[in-house]
N, C-alpha and C. Protein backbone atom coordinates (compact mmCIF):
# COMPACT_ATOMS: atom_id res chain seq x y z
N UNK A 1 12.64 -0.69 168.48
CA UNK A 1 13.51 -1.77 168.92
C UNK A 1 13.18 -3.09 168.21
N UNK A 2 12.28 -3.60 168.14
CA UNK A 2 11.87 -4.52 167.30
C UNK A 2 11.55 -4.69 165.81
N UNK A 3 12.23 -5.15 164.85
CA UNK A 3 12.48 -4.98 163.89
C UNK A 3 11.09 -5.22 162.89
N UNK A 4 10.53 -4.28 162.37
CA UNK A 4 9.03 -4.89 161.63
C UNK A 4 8.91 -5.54 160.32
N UNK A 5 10.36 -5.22 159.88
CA UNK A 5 10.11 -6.88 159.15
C UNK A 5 10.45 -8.03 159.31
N UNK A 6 11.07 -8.19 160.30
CA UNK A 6 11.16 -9.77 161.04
C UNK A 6 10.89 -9.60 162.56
N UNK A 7 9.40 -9.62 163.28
CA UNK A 7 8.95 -8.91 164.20
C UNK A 7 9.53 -10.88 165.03
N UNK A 8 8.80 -11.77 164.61
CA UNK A 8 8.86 -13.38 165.36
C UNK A 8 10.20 -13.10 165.70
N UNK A 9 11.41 -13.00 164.90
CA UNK A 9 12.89 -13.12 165.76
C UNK A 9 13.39 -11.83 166.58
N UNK A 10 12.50 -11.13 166.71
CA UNK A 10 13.01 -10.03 167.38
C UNK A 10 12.41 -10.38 168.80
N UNK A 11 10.98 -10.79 168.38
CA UNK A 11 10.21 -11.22 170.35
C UNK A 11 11.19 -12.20 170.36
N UNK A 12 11.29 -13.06 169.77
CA UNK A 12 11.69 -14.35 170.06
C UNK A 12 13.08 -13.76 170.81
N UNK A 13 14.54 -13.18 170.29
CA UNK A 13 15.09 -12.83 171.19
C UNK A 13 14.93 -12.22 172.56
N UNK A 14 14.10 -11.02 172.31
CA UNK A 14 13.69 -10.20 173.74
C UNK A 14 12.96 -11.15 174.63
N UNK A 15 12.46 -11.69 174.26
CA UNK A 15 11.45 -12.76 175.54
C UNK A 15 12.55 -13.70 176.04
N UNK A 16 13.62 -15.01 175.04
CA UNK A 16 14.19 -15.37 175.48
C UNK A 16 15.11 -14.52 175.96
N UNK A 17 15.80 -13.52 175.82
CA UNK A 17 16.85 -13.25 176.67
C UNK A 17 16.39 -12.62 177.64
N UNK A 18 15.33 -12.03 177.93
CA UNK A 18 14.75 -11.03 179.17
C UNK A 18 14.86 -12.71 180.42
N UNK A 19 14.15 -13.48 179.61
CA UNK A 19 14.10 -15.09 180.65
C UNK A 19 14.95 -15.38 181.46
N UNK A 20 16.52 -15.49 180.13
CA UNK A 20 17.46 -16.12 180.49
C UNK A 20 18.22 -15.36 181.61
N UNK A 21 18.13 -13.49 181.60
CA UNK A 21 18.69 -13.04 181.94
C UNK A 21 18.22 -12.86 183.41
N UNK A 22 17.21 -13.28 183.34
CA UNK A 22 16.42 -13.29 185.00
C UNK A 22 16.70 -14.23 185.63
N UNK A 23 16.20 -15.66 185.47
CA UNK A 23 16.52 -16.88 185.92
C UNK A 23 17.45 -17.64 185.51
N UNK A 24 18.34 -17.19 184.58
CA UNK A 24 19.82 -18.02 184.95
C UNK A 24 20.63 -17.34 184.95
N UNK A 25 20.85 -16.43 183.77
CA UNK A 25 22.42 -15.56 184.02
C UNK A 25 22.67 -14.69 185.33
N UNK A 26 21.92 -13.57 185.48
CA UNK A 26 21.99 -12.97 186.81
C UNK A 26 22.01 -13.56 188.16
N UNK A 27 20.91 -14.98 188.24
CA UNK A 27 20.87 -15.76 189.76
C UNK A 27 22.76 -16.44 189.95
N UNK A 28 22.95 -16.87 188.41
CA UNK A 28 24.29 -17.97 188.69
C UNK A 28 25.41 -17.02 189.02
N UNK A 29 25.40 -15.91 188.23
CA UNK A 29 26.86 -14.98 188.51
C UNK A 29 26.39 -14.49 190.05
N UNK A 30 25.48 -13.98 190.41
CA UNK A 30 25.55 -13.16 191.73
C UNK A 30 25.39 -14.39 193.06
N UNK A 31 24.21 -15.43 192.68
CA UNK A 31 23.80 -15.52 194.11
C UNK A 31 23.49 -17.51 193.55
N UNK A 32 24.69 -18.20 193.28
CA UNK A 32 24.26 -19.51 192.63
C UNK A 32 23.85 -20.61 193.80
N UNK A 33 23.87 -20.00 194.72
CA UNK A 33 24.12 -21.50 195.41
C UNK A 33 22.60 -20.96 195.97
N UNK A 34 21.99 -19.81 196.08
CA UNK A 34 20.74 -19.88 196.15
C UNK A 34 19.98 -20.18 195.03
N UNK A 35 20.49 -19.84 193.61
CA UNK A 35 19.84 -20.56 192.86
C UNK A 35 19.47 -22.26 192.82
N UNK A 36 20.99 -22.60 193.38
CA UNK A 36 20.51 -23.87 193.04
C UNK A 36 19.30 -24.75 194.08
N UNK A 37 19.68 -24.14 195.32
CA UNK A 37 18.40 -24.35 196.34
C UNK A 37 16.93 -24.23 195.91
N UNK A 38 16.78 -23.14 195.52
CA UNK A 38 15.53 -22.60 194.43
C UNK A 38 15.28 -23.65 193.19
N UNK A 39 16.48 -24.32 192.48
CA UNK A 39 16.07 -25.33 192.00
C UNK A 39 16.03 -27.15 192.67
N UNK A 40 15.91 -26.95 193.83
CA UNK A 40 15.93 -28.25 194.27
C UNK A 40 17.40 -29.01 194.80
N UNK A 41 18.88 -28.36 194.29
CA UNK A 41 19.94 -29.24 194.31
C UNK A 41 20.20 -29.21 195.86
N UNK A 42 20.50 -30.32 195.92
CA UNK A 42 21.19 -30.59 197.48
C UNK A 42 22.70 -30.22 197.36
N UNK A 43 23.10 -29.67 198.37
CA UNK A 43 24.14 -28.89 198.00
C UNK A 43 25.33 -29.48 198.91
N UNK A 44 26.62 -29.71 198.24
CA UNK A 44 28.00 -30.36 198.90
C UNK A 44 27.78 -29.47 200.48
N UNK A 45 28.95 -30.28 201.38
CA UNK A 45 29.41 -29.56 202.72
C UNK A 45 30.80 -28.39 201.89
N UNK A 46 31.19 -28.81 201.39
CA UNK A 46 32.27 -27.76 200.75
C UNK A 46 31.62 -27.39 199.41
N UNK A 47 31.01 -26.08 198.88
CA UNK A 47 30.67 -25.11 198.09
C UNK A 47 31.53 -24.22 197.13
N UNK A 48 32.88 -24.51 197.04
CA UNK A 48 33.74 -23.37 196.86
C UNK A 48 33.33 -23.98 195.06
N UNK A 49 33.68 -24.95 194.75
CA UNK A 49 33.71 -25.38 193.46
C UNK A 49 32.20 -25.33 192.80
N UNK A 50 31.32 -25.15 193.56
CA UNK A 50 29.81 -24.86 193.13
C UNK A 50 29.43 -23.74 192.54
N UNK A 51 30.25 -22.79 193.64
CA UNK A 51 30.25 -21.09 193.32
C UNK A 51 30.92 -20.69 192.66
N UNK A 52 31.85 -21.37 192.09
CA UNK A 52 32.77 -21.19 191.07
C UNK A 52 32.39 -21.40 189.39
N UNK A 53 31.71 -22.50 189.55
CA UNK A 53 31.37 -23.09 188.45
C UNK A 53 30.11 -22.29 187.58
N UNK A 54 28.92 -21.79 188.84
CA UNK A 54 27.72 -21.66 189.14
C UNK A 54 28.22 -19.55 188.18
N UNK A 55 29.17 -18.85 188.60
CA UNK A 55 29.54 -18.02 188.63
C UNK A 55 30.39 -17.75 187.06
N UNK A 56 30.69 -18.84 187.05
CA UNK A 56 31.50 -19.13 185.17
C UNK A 56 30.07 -18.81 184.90
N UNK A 57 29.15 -20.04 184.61
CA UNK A 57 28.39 -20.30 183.66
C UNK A 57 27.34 -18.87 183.73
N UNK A 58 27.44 -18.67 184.99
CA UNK A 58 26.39 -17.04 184.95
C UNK A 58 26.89 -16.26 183.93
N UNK A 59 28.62 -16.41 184.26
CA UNK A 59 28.91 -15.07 183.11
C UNK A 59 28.79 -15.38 181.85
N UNK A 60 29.11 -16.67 181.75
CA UNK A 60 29.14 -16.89 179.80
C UNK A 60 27.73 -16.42 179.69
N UNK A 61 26.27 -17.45 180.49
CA UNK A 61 24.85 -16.67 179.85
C UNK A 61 25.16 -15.29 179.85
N UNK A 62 25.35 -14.46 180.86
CA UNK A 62 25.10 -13.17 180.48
C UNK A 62 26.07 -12.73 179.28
N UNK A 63 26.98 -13.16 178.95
CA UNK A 63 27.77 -12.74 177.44
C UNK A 63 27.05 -13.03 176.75
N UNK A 64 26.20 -14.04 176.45
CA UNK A 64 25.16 -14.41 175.49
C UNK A 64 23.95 -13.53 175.43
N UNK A 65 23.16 -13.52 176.50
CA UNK A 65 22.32 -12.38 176.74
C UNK A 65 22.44 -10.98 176.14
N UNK A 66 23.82 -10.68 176.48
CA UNK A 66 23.78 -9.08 176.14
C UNK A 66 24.46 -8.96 174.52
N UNK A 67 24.57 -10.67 173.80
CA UNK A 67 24.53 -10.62 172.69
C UNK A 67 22.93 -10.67 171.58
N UNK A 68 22.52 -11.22 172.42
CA UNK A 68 20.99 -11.50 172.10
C UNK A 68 20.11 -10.01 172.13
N UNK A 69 20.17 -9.26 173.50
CA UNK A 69 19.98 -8.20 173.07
C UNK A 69 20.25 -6.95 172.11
N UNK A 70 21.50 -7.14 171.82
CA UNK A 70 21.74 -6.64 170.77
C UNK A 70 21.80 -6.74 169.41
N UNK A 71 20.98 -8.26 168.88
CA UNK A 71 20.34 -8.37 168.09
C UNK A 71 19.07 -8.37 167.83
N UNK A 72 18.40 -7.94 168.75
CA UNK A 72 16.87 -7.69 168.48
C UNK A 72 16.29 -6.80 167.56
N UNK A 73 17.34 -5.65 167.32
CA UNK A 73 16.72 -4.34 166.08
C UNK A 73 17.15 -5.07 164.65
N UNK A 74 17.66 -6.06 164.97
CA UNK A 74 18.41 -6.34 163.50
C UNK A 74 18.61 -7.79 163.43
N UNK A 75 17.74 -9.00 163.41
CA UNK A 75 18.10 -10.20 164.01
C UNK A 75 18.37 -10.59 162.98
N UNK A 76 18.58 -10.12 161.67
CA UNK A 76 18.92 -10.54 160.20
C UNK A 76 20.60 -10.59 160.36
N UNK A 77 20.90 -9.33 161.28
CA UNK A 77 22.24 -9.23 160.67
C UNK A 77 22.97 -10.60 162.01
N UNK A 78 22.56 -11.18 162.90
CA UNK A 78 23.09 -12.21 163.44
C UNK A 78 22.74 -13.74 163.48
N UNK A 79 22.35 -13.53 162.55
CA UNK A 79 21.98 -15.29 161.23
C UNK A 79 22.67 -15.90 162.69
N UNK A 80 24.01 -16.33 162.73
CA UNK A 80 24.76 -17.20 163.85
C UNK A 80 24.29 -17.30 164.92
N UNK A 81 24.28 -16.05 165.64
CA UNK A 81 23.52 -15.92 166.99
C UNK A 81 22.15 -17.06 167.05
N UNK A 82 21.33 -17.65 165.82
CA UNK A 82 20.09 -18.08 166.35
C UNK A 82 20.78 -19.34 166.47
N UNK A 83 21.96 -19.98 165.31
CA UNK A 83 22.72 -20.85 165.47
C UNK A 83 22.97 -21.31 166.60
N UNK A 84 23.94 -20.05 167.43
CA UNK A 84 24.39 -20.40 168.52
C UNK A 84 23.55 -20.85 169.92
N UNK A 85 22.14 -20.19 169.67
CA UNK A 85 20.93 -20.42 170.68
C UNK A 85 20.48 -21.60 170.65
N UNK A 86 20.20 -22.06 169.53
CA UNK A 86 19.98 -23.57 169.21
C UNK A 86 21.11 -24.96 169.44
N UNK A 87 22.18 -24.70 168.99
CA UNK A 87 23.09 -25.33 169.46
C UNK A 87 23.51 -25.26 171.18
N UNK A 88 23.59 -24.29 171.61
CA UNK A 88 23.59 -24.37 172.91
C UNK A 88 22.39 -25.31 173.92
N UNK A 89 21.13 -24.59 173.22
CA UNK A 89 20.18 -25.16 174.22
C UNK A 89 19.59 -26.49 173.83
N UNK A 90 20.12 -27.14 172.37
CA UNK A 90 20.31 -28.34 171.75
C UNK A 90 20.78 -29.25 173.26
N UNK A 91 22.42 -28.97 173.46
CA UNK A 91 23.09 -29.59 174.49
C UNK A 91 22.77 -29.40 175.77
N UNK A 92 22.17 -28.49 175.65
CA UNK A 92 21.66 -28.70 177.23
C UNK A 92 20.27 -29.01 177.84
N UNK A 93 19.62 -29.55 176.76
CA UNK A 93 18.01 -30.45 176.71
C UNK A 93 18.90 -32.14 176.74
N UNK A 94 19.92 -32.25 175.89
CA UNK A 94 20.66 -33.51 176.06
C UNK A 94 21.14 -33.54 177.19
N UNK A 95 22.13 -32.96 178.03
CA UNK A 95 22.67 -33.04 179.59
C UNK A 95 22.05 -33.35 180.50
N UNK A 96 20.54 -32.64 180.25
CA UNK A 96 19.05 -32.67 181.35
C UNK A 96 18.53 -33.90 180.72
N UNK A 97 18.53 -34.37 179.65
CA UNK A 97 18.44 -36.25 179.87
C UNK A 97 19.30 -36.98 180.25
N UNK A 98 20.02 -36.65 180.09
CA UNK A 98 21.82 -37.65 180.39
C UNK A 98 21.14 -37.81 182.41
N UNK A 99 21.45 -36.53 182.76
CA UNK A 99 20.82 -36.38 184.17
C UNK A 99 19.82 -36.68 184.67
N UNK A 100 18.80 -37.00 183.90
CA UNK A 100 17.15 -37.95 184.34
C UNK A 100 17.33 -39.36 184.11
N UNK A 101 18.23 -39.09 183.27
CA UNK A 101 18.47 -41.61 182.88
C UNK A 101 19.22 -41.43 183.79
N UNK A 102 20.34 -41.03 184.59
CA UNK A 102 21.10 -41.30 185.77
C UNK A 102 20.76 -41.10 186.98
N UNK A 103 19.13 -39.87 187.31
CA UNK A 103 18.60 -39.88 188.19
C UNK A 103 19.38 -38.82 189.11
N UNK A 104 20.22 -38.12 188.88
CA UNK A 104 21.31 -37.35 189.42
C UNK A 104 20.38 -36.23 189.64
N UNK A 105 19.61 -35.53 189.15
CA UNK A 105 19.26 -34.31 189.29
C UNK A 105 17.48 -34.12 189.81
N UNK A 106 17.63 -32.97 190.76
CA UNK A 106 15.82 -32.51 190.68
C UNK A 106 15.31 -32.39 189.85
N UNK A 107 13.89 -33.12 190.27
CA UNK A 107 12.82 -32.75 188.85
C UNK A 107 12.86 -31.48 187.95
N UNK A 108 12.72 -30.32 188.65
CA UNK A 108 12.88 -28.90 188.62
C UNK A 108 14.15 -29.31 186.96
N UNK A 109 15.01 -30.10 187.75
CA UNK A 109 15.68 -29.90 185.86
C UNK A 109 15.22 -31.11 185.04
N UNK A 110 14.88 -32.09 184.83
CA UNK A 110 13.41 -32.61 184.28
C UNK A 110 13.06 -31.83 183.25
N UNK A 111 12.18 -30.51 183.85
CA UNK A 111 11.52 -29.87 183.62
C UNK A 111 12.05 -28.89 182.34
N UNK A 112 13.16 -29.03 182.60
CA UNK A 112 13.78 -28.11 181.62
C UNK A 112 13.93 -28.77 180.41
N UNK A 113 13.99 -29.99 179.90
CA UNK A 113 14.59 -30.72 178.99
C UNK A 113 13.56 -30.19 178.09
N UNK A 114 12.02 -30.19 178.29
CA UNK A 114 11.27 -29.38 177.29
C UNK A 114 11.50 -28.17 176.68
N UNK A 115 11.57 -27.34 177.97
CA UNK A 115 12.24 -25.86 177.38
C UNK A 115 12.90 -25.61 176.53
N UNK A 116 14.12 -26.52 176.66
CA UNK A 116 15.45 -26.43 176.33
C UNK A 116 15.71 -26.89 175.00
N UNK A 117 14.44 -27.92 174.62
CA UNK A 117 14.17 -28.36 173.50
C UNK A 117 13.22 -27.64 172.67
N UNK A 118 12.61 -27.49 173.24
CA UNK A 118 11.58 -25.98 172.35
C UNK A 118 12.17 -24.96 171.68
N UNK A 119 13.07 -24.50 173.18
CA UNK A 119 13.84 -23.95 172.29
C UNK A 119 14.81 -23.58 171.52
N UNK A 120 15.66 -24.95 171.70
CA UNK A 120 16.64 -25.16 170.36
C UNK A 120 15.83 -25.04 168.80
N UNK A 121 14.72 -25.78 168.99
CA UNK A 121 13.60 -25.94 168.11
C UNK A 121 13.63 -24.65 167.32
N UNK A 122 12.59 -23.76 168.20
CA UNK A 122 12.54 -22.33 167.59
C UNK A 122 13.77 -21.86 166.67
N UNK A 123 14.60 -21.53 167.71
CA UNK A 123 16.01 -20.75 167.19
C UNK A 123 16.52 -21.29 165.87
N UNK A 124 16.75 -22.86 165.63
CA UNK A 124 16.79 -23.30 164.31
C UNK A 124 15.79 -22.83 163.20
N UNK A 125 14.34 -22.48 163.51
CA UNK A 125 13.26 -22.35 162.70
C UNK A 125 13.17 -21.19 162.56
N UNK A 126 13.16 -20.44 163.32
CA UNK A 126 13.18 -19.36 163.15
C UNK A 126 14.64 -18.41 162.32
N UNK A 127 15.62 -18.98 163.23
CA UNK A 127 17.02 -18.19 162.10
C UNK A 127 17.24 -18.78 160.82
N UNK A 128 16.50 -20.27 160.61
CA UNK A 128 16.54 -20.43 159.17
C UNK A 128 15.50 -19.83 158.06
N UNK A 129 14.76 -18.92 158.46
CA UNK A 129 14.18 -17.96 157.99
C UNK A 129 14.47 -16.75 157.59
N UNK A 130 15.34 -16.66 158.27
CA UNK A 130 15.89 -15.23 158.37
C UNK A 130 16.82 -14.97 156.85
């Protein structure tokens, strides 16, 4: 499964997507509004638009996910895919500051702006290797 001549982008997918697919894609599509409790958000008296939203974004990660996994034997042949990892989690290390200068959000997402920046980081460094 892991490709041995480019072994770094092959963990590098399987670790990030095993992650993503645990703690965000699967919690947001099935069960979001406990996710978001689990991350700290105080949650509206009306929920419908939470679970809605919470339930989109689950599914797009998991479309991503089960694209990610399927570049792990071959992470050469989806050059874009690291693109798209980086660019994604580019904007969403920016959103999680936008949301700490406005004070809008739990620490818990704070916390992420590193992640999120790491690993835009990687995914650029690494697929420009490839």
């Amino acid at each position: 499964m892991i490709d041995p001549e480019r072994p770094l982008a092959s963990w590098f997918l399987l670790i990030s997507g095993i992650g993503f697919l645990v703690v965000y894609a699967l919690p947001l599509l099935f069960v979001p509004l406990r996710w978001a409790r689990a991350f700290r958000w105080e949650l509206p008296e009306r929920t419908h638009l939470a679970i809605y939203l919470g339930r989109c974004l689950g599914g797009v990660a998991l479309a991503v996910v089960i694209f990610v996994f399927r570049a792990v034997p071959d992470p050469r042949s989806s050059r874009l895919l690291f693109e798209l990892i980086a660019l994604m989690t580019g904007i969403l290390a920016l959103v999680h500051v936008w949301g700490a200068i406005r004070r809008i959000q739990p620490w818990t997402e704070h916390a992420e702006i590193a992640l999120y920046a790491i690993l835009a980081a990687l995914s650029a460094w690494i697929g420009a290797g490839l």
